[in-house]
Protein backbone atom coordinates (compact mmCIF):
# COMPACT_ATOMS: atom_id res chain seq x y z
CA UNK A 1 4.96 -22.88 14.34
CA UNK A 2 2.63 -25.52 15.74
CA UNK A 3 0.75 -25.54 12.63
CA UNK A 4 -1.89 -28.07 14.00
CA UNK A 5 -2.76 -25.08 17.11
CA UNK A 6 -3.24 -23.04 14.54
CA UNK A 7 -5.58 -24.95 12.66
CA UNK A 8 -7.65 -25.26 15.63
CA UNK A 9 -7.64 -21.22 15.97
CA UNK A 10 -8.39 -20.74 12.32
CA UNK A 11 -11.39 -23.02 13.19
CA UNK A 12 -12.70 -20.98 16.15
CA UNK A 13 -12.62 -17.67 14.32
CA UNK A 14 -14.99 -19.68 11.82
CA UNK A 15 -17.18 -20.81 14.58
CA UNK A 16 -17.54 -17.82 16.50
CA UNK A 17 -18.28 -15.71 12.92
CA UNK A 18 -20.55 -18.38 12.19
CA UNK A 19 -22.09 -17.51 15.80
CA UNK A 20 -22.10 -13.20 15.74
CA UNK A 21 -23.93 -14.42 11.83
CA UNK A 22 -26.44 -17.04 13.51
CA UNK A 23 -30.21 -16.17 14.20
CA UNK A 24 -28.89 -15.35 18.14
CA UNK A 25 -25.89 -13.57 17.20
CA UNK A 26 -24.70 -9.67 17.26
CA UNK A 27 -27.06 -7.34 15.48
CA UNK A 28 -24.37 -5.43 13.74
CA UNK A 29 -22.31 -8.24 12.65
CA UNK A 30 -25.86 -9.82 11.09
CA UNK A 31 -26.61 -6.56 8.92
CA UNK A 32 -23.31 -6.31 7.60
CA UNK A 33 -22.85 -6.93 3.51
CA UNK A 34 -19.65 -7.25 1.74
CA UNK A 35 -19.59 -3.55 0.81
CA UNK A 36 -20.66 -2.40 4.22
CA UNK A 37 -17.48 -4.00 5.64
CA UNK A 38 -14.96 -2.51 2.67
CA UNK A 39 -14.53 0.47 4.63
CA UNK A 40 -13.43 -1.51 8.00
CA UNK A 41 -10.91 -3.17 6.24
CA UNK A 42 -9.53 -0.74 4.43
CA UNK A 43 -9.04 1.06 8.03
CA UNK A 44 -7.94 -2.31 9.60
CA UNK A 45 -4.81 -2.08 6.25
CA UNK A 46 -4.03 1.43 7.37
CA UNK A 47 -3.62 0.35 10.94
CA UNK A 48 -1.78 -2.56 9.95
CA UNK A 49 0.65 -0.76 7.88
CA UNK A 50 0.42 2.29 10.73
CA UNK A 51 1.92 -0.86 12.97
CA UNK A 52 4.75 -1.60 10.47
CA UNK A 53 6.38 1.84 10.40
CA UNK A 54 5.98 2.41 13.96
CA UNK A 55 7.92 -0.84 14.49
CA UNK A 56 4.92 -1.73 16.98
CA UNK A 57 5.06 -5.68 17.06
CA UNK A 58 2.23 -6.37 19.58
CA UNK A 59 -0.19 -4.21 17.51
CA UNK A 60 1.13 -5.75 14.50
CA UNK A 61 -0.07 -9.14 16.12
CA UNK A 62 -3.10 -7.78 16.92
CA UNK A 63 -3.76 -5.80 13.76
CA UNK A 64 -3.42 -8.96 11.37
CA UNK A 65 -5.80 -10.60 13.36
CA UNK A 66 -8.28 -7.94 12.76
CA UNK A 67 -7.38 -8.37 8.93
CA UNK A 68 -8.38 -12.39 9.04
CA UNK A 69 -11.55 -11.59 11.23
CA UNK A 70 -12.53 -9.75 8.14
CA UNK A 71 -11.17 -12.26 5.51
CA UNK A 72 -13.69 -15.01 7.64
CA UNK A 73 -16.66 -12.40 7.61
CA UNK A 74 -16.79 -11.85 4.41
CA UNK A 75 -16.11 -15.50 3.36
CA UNK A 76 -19.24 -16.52 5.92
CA UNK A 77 -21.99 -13.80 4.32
CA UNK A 78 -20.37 -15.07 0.61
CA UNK A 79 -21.18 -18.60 2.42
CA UNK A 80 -24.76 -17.18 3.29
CA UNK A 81 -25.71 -16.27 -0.01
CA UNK A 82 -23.36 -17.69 -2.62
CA UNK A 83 -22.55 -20.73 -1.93
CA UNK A 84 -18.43 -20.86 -1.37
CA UNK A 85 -17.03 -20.79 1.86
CA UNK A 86 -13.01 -19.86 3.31
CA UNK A 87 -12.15 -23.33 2.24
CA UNK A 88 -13.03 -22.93 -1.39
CA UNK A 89 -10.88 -19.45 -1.24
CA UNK A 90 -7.87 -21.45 0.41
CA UNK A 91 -8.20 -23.89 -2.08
CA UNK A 92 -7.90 -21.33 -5.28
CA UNK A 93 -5.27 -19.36 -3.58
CA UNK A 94 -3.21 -22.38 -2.64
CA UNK A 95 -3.17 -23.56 -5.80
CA UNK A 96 -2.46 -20.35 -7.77
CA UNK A 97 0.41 -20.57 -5.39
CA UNK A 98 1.48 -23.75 -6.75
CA UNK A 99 1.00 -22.90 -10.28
CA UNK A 100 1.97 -19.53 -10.81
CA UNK A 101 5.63 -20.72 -9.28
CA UNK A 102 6.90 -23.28 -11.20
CA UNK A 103 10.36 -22.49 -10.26
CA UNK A 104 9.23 -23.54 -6.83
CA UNK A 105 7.23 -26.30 -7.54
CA UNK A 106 7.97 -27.53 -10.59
CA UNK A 107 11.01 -28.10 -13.13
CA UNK A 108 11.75 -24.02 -14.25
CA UNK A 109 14.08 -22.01 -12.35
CA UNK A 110 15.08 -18.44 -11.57
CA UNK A 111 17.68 -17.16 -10.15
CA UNK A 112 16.66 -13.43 -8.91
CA UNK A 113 13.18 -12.29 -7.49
CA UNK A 114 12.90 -10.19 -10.63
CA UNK A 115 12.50 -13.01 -12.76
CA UNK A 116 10.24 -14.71 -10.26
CA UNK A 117 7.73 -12.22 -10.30
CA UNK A 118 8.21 -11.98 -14.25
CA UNK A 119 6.71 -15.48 -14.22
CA UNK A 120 4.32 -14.51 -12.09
CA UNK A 121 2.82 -11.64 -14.19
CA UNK A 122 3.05 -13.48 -17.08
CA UNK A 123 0.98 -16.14 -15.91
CA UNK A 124 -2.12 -14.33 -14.65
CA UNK A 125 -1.80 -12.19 -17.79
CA UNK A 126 -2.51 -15.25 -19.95
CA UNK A 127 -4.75 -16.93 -17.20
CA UNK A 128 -7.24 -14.13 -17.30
CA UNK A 129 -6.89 -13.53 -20.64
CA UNK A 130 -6.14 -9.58 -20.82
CA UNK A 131 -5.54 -7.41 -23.50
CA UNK A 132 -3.23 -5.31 -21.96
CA UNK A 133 -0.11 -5.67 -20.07
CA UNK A 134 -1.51 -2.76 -17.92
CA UNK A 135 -5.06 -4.34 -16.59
CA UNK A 136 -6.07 -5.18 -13.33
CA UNK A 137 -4.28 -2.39 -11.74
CA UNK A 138 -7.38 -1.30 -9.32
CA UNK A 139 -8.17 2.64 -10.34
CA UNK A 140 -9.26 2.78 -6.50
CA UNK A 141 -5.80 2.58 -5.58
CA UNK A 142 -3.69 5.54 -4.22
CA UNK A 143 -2.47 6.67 -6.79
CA UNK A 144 1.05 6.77 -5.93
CA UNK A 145 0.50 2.76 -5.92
CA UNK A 146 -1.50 2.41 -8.97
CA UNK A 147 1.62 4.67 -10.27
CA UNK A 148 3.92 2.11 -9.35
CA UNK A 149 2.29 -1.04 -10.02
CA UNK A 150 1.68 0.31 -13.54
CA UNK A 151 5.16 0.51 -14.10
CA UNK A 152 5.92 -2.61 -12.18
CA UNK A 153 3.65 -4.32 -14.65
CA UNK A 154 5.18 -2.70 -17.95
CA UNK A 155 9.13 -3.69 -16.56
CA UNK A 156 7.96 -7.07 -16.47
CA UNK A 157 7.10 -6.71 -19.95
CA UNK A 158 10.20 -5.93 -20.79
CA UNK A 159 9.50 -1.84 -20.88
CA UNK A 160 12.40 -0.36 -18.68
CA UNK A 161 15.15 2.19 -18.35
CA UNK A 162 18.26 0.15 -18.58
CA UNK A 163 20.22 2.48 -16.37
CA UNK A 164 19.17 5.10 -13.10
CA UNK A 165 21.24 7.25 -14.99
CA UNK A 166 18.32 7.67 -17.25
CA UNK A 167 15.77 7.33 -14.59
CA UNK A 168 17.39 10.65 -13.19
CA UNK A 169 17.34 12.60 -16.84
CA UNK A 170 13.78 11.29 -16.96
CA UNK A 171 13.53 13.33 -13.27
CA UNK A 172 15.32 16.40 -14.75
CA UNK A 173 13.53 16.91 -17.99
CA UNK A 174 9.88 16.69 -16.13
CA UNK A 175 11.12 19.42 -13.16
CA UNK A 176 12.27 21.40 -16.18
CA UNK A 177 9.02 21.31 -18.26
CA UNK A 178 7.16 22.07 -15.14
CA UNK A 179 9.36 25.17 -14.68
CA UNK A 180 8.43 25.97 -18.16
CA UNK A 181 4.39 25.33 -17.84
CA UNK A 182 4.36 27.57 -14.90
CA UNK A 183 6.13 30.66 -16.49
CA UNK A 184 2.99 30.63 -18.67
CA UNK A 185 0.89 30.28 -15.90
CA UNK A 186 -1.98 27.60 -18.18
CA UNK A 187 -3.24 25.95 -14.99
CA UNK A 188 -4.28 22.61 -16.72
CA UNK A 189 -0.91 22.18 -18.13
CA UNK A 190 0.99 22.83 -14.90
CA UNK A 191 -1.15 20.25 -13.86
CA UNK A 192 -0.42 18.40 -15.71
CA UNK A 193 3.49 18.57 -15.71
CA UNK A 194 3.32 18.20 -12.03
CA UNK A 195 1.53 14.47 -12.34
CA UNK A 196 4.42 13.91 -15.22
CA UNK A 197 6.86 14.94 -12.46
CA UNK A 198 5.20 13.10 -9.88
CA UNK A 199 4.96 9.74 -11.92
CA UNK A 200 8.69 10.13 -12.45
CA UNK A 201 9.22 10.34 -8.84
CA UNK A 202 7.82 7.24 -8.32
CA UNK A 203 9.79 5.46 -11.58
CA UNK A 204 12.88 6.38 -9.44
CA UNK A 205 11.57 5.25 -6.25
CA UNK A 206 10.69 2.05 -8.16
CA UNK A 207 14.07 1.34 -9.61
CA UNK A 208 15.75 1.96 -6.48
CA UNK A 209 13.50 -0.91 -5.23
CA UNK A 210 11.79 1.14 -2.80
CA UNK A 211 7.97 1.56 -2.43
CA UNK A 212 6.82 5.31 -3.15
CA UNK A 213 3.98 4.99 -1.12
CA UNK A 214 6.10 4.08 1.77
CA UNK A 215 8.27 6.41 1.22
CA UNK A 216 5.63 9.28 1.55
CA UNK A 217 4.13 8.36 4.19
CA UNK A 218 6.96 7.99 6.03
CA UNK A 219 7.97 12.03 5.12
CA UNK A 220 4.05 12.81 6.31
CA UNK A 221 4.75 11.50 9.85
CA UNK A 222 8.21 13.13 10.09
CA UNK A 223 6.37 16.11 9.19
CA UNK A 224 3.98 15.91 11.05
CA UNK A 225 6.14 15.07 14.60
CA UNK A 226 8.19 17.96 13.45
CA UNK A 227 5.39 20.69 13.24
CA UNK A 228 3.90 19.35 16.58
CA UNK A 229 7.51 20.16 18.26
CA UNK A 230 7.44 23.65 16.83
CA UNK A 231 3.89 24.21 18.28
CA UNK A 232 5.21 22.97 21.13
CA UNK A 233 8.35 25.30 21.39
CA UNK A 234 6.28 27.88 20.31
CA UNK A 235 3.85 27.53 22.63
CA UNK A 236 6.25 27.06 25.53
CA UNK A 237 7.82 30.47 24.73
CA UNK A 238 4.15 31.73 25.09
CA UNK A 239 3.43 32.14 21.03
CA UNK A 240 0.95 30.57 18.36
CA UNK A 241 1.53 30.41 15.09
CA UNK A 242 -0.41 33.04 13.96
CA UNK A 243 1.24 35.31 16.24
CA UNK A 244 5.34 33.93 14.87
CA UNK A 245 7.12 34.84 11.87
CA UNK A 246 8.27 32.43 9.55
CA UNK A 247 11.65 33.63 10.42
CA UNK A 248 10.98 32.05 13.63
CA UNK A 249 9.38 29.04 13.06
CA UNK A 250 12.10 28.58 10.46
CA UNK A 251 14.42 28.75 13.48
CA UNK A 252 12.74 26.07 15.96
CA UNK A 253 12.17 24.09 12.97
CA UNK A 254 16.06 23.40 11.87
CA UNK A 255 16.59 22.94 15.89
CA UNK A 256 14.47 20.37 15.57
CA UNK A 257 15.89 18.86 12.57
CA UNK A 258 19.28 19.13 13.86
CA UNK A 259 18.35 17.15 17.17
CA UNK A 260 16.43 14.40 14.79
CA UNK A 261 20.18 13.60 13.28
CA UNK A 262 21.79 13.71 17.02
């Protein structure tokens, strides 16, 4: 990477926010506050990550430039009104980075990621002075995230299933009391064994090393490509839905299935 070219970049976004911000620049951009933007960017993540799964690299490229035009819009207006710019966020990020891996950059080692980011929680745990193990999990997460990071964050801590084996019993025992709240029919409770079950779902996800949130999504869109090729069928066989029986669409749907696996 020419590193110095994209130095030079970095500083042209700054001018040109600097510019759409300035007393001749772009209306919108001008009336824009830090929480006026948080909805842009949290659109500009889904897009990203939209990118990722697809395996789209040129609107990957494009996407995580969208992402820094609203890390240097946000720095500018805190710029505007409280005094730190991007450079004063570079320099606390780059040297958490430093600090918070020692085994990096200084004289303790590790030898597995796990241990790495061990260190890691550790560090801003006792940096920022929490009570619990637990904080600074955002509650505006999904919360299939929040779900995970929360257990993430207790692992760490040393508060872990030693084996899958017990991950899976873990699994078993929630399906099972769910089963159980639902012959009883208490709503609250089945509601409540369904989050249990759901929260196990995501331990398992999480010990196979594989992110739950991902891992949904990813079912959504199948599901969603899949029902759009049974409209399809159905609608090229001169049928809606309404007018099919599940028998049917059961039918056209394990065609389509079967051809995914082809």
């Amino acid at each position: 990477m020419d590193k110095q070219l994209a130095a030079e970049k970095f500083i042209q976004l700054v001018e040109i926010v600097e510019t759409l911000r300035g007393p001749d620049g772009c209306p919108w951009d001008k009336e824009q506050t830090h929480k006026s933007l948080l909805p842009y960017f949290l659109e500009e993540a889904y897009e990203l990550m939209e990118s990722v799964d697809c395996g789209d690299h040129q609107t990957f490229q494009e996407e995580l430039g969208d992402i820094m035009l609203h890390v240097v819009l946000q720095a500018q207006i805190s710029r505007e009104s409280s005094g730190f710019d991007v450079s004063d966020s570079l320099d606390t990020v780059n040297e958490k980075l430093f600090r918070r891996h020692p085994h990096v950059f200084g004289e303790k080692k590790v030898d597995a990621s796990f241990y790495a980011k061990q260190n890691w929680e550790t560090a801003k745990h006792e940096e920022k002075k929490r009570e619990s193990r637990l904080d600074g999990v955002p509650i505006t997460l999904p919360a299939l995230v929040r779900a995970q990071r929360l257990q993430e964050k207790a692992a760490y801590a040393g508060f872990d299933w030693d084996k899958v084996e017990e991950v899976w019993d873990k699994v078993h025992e929630e399906i099972q009391e769910l089963k159980e709240a639902q012959t009883k029919n208490i709503k609250e409770h089945i509601e409540e064994e369904i989050g249990d079950l759901l929260f196990a779902i995501v331990n398992l996800a999480r010990f196979l090393k594989l992110p739950a949130e991902d891992a949904l999504r990813k079912s959504n869109k199948k599901f969603t490509e899949r029902f759009s090729r049974l409209e399809k069928e159905l609608k090229r066989k001169g049928k809606n839905l309404e007018e099919s029986t599940l028998d049917e669409m059961d039918k056209i749907w394990n065609v389509v299935k079967k051809h995914e696996s082809l």
